[in-house]
Protein backbone atom coordinates (compact mmCIF):
# COMPACT_ATOMS: atom_id res chain seq x y z
CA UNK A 1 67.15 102.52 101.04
CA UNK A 2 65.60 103.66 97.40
CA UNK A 3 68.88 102.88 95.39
CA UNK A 4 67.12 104.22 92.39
CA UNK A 5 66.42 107.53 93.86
CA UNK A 6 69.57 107.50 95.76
CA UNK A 7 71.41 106.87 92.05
CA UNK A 8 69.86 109.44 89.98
CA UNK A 9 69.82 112.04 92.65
CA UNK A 10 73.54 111.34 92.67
CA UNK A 11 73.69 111.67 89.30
CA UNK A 12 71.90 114.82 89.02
CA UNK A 13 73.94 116.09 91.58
CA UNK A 14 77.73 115.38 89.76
CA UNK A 15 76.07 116.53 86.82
CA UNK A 16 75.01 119.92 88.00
CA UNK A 17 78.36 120.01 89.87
CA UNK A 18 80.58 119.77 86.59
CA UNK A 19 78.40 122.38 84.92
CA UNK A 20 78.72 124.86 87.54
CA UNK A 21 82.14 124.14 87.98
CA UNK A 22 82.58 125.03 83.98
CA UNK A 23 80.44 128.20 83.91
CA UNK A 24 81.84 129.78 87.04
CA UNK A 25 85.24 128.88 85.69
CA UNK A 26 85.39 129.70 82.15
CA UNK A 27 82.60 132.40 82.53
CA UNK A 28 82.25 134.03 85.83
CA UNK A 29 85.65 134.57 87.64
CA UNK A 30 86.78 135.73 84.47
CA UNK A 31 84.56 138.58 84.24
CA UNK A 32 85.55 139.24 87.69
CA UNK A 33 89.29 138.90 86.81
CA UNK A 34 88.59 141.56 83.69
CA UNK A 35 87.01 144.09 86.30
CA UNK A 36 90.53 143.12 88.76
CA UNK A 37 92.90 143.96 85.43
CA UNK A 38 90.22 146.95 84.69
CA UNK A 39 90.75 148.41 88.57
CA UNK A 40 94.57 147.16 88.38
CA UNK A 41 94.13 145.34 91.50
CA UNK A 42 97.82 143.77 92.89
CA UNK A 43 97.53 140.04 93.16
CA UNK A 44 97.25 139.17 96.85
CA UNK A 45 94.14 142.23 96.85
CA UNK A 46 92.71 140.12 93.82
CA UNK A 47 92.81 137.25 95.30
CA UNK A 48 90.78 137.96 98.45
CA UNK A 49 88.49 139.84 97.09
CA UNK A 50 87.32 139.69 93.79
CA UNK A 51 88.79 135.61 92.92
CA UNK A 52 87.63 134.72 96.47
CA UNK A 53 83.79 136.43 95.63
CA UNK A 54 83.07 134.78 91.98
CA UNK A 55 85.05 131.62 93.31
CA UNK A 56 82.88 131.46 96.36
CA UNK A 57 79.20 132.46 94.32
CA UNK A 58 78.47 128.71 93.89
CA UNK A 59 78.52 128.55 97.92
CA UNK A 60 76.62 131.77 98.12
CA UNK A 61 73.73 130.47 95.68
CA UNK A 62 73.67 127.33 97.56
CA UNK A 63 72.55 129.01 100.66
CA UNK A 64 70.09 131.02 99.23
CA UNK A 65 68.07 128.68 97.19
CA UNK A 66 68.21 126.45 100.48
CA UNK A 67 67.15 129.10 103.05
CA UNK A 68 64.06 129.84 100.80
CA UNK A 69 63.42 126.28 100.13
CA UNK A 70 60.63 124.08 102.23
CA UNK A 71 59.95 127.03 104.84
CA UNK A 72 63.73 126.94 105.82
CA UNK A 73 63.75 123.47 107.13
CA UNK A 74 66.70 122.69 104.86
CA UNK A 75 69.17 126.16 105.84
CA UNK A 76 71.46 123.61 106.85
CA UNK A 77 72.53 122.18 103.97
CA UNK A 78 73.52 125.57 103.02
CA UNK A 79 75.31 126.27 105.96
CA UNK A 80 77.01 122.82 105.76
CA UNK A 81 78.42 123.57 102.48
CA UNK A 82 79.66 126.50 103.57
CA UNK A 83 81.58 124.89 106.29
CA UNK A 84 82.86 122.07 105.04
CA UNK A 85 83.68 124.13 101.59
CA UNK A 86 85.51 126.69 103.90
CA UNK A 87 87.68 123.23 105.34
CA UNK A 88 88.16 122.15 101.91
CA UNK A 89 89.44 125.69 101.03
CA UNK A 90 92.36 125.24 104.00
CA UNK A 91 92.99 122.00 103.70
CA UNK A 92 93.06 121.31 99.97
CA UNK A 93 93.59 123.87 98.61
CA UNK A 94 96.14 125.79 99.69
CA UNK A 95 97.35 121.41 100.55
CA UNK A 96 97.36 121.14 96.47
CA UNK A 97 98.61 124.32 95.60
CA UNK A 98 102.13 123.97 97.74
CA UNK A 99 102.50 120.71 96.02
CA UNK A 100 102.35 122.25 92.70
CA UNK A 101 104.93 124.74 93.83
CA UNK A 102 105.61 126.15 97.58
CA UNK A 103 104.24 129.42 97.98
CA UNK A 104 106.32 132.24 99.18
CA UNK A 105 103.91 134.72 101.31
CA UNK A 106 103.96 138.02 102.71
CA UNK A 107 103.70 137.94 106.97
CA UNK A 108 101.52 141.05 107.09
CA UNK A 109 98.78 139.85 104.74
CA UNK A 110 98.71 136.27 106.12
CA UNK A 111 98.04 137.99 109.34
CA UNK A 112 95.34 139.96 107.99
CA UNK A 113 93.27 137.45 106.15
CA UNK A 114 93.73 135.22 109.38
CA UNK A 115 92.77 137.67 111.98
CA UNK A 116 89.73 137.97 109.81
CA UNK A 117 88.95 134.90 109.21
CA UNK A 118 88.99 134.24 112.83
CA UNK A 119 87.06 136.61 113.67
CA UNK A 120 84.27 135.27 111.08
CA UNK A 121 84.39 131.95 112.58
CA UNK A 122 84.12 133.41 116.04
CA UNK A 123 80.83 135.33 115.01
CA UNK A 124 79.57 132.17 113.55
CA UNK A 125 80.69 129.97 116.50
CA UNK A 126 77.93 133.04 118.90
CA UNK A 127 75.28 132.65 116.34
CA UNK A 128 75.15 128.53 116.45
CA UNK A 129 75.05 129.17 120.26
CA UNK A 130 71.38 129.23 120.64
CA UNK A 131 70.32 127.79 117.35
CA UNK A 132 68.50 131.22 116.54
CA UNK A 133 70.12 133.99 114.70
CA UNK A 134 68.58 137.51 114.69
CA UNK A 135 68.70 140.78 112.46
CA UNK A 136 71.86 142.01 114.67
CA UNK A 137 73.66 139.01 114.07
CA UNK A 138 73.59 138.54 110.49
CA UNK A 139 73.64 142.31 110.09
CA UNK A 140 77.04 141.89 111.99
CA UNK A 141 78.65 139.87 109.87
CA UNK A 142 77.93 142.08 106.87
CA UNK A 143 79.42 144.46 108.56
CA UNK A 144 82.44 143.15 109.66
CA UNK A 145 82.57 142.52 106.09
CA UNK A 146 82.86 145.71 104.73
CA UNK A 147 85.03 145.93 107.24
CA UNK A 148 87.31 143.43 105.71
CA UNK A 149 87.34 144.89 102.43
CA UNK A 150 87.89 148.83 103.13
CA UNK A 151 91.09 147.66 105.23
CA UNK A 152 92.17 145.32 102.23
CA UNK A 153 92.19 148.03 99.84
CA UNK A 154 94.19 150.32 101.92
CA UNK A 155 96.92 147.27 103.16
CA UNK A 156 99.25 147.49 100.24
CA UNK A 157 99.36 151.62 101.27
CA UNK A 158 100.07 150.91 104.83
CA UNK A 159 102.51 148.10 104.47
CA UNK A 160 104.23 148.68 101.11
CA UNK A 161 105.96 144.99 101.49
CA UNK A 162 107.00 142.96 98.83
CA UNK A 163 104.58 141.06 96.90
CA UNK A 164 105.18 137.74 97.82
CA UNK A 165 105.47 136.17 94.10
CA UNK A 166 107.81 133.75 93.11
CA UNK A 167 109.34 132.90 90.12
CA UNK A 168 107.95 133.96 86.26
CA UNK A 169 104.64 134.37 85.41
CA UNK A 170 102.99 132.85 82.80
CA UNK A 171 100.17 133.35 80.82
CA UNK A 172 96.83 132.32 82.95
CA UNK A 173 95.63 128.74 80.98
CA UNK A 174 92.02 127.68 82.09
CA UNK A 175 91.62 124.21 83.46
CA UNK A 176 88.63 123.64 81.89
CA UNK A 177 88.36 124.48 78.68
CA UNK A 178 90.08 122.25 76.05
CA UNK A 179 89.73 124.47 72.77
CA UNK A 180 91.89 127.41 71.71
CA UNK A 181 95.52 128.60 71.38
CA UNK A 182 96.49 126.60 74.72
CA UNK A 183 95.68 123.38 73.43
CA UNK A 184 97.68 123.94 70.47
CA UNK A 185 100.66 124.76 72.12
CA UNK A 186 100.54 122.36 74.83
CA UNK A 187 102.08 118.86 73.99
CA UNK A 188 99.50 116.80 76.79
CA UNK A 189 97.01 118.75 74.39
CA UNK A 190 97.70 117.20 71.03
CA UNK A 191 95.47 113.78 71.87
CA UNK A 192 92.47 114.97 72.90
CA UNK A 193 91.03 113.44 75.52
CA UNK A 194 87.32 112.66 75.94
CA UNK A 195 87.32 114.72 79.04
CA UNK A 196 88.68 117.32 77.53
CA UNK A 197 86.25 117.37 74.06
CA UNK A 198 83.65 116.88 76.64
CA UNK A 199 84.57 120.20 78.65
CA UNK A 200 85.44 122.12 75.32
CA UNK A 201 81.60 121.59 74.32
CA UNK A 202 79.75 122.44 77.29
CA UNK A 203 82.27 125.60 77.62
CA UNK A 204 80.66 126.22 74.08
CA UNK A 205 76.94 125.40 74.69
CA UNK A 206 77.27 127.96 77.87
CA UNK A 207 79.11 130.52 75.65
CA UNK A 208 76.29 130.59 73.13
CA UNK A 209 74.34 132.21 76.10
CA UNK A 210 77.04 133.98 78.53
CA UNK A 211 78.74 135.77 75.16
CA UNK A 212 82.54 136.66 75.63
CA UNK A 213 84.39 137.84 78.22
CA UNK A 214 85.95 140.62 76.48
CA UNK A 215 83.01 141.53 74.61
CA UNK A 216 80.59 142.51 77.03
CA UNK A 217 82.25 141.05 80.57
CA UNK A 218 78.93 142.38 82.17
CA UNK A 219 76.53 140.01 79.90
CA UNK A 220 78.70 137.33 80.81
CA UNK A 221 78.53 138.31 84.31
CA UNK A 222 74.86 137.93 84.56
CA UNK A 223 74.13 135.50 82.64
CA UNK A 224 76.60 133.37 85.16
CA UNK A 225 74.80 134.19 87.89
CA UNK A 226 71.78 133.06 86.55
CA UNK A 227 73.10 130.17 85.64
CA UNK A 228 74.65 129.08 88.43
CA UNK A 229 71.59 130.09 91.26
CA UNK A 230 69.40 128.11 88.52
CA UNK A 231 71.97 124.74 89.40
CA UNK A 232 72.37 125.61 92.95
CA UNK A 233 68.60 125.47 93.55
CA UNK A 234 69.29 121.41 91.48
CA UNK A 235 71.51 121.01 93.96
CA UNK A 236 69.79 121.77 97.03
CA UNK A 237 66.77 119.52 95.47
CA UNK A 238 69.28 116.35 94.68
CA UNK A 239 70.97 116.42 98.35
CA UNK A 240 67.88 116.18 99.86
CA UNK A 241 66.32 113.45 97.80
CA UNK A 242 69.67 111.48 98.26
CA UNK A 243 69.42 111.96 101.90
CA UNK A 244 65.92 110.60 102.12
CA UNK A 245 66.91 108.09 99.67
CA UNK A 246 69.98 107.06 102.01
CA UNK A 247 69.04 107.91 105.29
CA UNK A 248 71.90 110.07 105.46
CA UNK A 249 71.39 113.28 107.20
CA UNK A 250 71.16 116.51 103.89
CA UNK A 251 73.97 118.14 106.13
CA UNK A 252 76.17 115.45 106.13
CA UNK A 253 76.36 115.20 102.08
CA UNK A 254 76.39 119.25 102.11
CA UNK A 255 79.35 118.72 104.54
CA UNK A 256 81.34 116.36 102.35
CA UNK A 257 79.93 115.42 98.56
CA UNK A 258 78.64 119.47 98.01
CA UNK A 259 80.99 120.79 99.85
CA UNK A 260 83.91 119.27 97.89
CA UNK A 261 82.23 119.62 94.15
CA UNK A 262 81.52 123.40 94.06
CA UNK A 263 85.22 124.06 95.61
CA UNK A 264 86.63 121.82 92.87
CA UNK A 265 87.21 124.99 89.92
CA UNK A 266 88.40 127.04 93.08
CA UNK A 267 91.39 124.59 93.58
CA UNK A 268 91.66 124.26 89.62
CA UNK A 269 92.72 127.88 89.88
CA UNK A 270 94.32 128.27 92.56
CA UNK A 271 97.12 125.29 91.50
CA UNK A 272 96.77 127.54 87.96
CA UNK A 273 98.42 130.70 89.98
CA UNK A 274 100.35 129.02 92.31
CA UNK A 275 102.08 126.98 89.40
CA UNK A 276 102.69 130.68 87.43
CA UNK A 277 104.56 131.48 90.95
CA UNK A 278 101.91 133.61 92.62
CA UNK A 279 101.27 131.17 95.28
CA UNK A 280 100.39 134.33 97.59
CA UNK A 281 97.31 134.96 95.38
CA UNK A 282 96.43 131.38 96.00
CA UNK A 283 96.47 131.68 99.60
CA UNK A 284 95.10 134.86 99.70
CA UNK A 285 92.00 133.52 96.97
CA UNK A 286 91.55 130.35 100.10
CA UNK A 287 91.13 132.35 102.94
CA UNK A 288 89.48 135.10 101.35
CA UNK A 289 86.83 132.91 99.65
CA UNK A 290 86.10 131.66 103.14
CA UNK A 291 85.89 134.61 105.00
CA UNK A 292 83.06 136.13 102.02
CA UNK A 293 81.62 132.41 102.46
CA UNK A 294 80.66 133.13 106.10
CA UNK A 295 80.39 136.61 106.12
CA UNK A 296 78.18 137.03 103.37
CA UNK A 297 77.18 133.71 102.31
CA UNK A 298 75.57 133.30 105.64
CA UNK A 299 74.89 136.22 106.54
CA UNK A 300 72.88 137.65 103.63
CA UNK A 301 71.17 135.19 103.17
CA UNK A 302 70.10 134.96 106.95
CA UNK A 303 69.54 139.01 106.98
CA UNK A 304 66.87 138.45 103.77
CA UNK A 305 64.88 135.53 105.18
CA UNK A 306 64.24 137.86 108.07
CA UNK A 307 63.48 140.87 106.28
CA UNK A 308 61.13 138.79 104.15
CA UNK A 309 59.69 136.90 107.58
CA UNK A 310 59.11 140.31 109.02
CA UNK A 311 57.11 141.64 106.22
CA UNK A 312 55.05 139.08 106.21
CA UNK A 313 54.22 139.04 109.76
CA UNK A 314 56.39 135.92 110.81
CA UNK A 315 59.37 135.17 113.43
CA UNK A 316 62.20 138.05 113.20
CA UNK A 317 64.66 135.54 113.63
CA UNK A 318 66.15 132.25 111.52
CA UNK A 319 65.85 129.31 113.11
CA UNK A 320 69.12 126.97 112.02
CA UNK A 321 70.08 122.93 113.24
CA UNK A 322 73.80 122.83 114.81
CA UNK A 323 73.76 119.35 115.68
CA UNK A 324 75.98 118.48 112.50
CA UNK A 325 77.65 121.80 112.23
CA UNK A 326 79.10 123.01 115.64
CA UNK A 327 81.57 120.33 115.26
CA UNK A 328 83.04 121.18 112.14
CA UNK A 329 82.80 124.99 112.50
CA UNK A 330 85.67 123.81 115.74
CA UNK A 331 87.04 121.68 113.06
CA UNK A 332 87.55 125.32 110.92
CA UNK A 333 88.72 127.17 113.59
CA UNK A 334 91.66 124.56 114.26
CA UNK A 335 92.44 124.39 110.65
CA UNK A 336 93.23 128.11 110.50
CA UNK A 337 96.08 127.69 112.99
CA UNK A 338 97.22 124.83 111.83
CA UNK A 339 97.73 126.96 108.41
CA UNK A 340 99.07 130.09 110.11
CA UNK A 341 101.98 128.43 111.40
CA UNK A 342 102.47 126.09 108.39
CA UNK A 343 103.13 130.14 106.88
CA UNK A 344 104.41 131.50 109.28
CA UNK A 345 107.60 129.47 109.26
CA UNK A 346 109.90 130.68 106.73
CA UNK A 347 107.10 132.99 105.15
CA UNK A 348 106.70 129.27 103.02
CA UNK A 349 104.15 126.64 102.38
CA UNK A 350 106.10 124.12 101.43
CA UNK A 351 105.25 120.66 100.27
CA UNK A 352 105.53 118.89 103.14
CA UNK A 353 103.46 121.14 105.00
CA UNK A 354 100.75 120.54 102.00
CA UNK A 355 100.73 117.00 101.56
CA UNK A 356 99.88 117.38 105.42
CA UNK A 357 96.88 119.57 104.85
CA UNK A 358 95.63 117.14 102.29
CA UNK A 359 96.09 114.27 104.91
CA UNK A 360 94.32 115.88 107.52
CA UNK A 361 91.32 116.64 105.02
CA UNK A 362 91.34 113.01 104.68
CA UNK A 363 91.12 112.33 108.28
CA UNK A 364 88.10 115.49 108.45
CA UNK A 365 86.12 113.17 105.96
CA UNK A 366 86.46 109.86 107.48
CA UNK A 367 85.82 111.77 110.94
CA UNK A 368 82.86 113.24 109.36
CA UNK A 369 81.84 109.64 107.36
CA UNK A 370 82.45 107.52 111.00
CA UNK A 371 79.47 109.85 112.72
CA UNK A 372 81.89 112.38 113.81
């Protein structure tokens, strides 16, 4: 075991974690949240589509740079962040946002998303069948795809239910950042910590480049994404030199460590909107950022490296290892029922039924840790 390249690796990895968990944060869901208040998107349409896509372009990024890196050898750390990210998502997410306050849902859209998001698992659960996907398959889940989202923007027309918010709304804070009106009002604000100075900073640093929001939202846009496939392709790097330097399989710390980190600004905001009493949004941002994970953060992905194969007179299909994954994508399948009928009683998440999400998370990880 190299403990020094295991260590800095490590290092490089938390590092590159915490920035992109600032910029896609503070820089790029917000643009995408302008564009929702621009298009006057309700919340639980928001939240699956728009939320779930800039909360889910970390993910997307990952497998990208990891596809294209080393001839493709390493497509499975990018598929096992997706994975595990998409059991963090159910688990602890929607786990920590009931505790902050149970979410009140709407039947019809929980049985959309879920219907959905089986359906993405099942497609993924017929391309790890063979170890080989083709054009048809990741065309497929594109497909399915837009699918998803011309049936989500007609839903509210076809089943004009209520909402599913609870409580008052209050005006959106960002977890992050530690400067501006926010921290002035807010009494935990008036010591700053060194956390927070330490966010407030970076946020700054990144702003000097991305610009403001309300400004030009689509500078800050693309600047974000720039930013964040730039980290992504750090990331990649760092999980494979850690699991050389460990002898712990890349897929295994994509599963777990990777996995975990680039979800960690999704669940910020998520307990943000569940705690303003839109705890449908939350739900909605979860299962919808897992269903664009698979869909098109696998299957784009999958669909360029073969376009780009083709052209240059290689194999017409992607070749990806399931040894590590097939297990967990079950794992993800389970989860989804698990959730379903956690919602579908009383039309509630409560706390209980959170604080068991979060345990069974726990369990996943150990599971995974123990060889599983």
């Amino acid at each position: 075991m190299d403990i020094t390249a295991a260590t800095l690796s490590l290092l490089i990895m938390l590092i590159a974690i915490y920035i992109l968990a600032i910029m896609t944060d503070e820089y790029f869901v917000p643009s995408l949240d302008y564009i929702s208040h621009l298009l006057n998107l309700p919340h639980n349409v928001a939240g699956a589509s728009l939320m779930a896509v800039g909360s889910s372009a970390p993910e997307l990024a990952i497998a990208l740079t990891a596809l294209f890196q080393g001839n493709g050898e390493h497509s499975d750390v990018g598929i096992g962040t997706i994975v595990g990210s998409a059991v963090f998502n159910i688990l602890v997410i929607t786990g920590a946002s009931a505790l902050v306050r149970p979410a009140k849902i709407t039947l019809s859209v929980v049985i959309r998303d879920c219907l959905f998001y089986v359906l993405s698992i099942g497609l993924l659960l017929i391309t790890f069948f063979d170890g080989k996907i083709y054009p048809l398959e990741a065309f497929s889940f594109l497909l399915v795809y837009v699918g998803y989202l011309i049936i989500l923007y007609k839903w509210n027309a076809w089943f004009p239910e209520e909402t599913g918010e609870v409580g008052t709304e209050e005006q959106p804070s960002s977890p992050l950042n530690g400067n501006s009106a926010n921290s002035a009002k807010s009494t935990e604000d008036k010591q700053r910590s060194i956390l927070a100075t330490l966010n407030h900073w970076t946020a700054q640093m990144l702003g000097f480049f991305a610009g403001k929001v309300e400004q030009s939202y689509l500078r800050v846009f693309l600047v974000s994404i720039a930013v964040i496939v730039g980290l992504s392709w750090i990331l990649v790097k760092s999980v494979i030199v850690f699991g050389d330097a460990t002898n712990i399989p890349p897929v295994i710390v994509a599963l777990t460590l990777l996995a975990a980190g680039t979800s960690a600004p999704d669940m910020i905001s998520s307990m943000i909107v569940a705690r303003q009493g839109r705890g449908d949004m939350a739900v909605a941002n979860a299962v919808g950022s897992n269903i664009f994970d698979i869909l098109i953060g696998l299957g784009l992905p999958w669909l360029l490296a073969m376009g780009i194969g083709m052209m240059n007179g290689g194999s017409v299909f992607v070749e990806v290892g399931i040894a590590d994954l097939l297990n967990s994508t079950l794992v993800l399948l389970g989860t989804v029922f698990i959730l379903f009928i956690f919602l579908y009683t009383q039309r509630t998440l409560s706390r209980i039924e959170g604080g068991i999400l979060i345990a069974l998370y726990i369990i996943y990880v150990l599971w995974i840790a123990l060889g599983g």
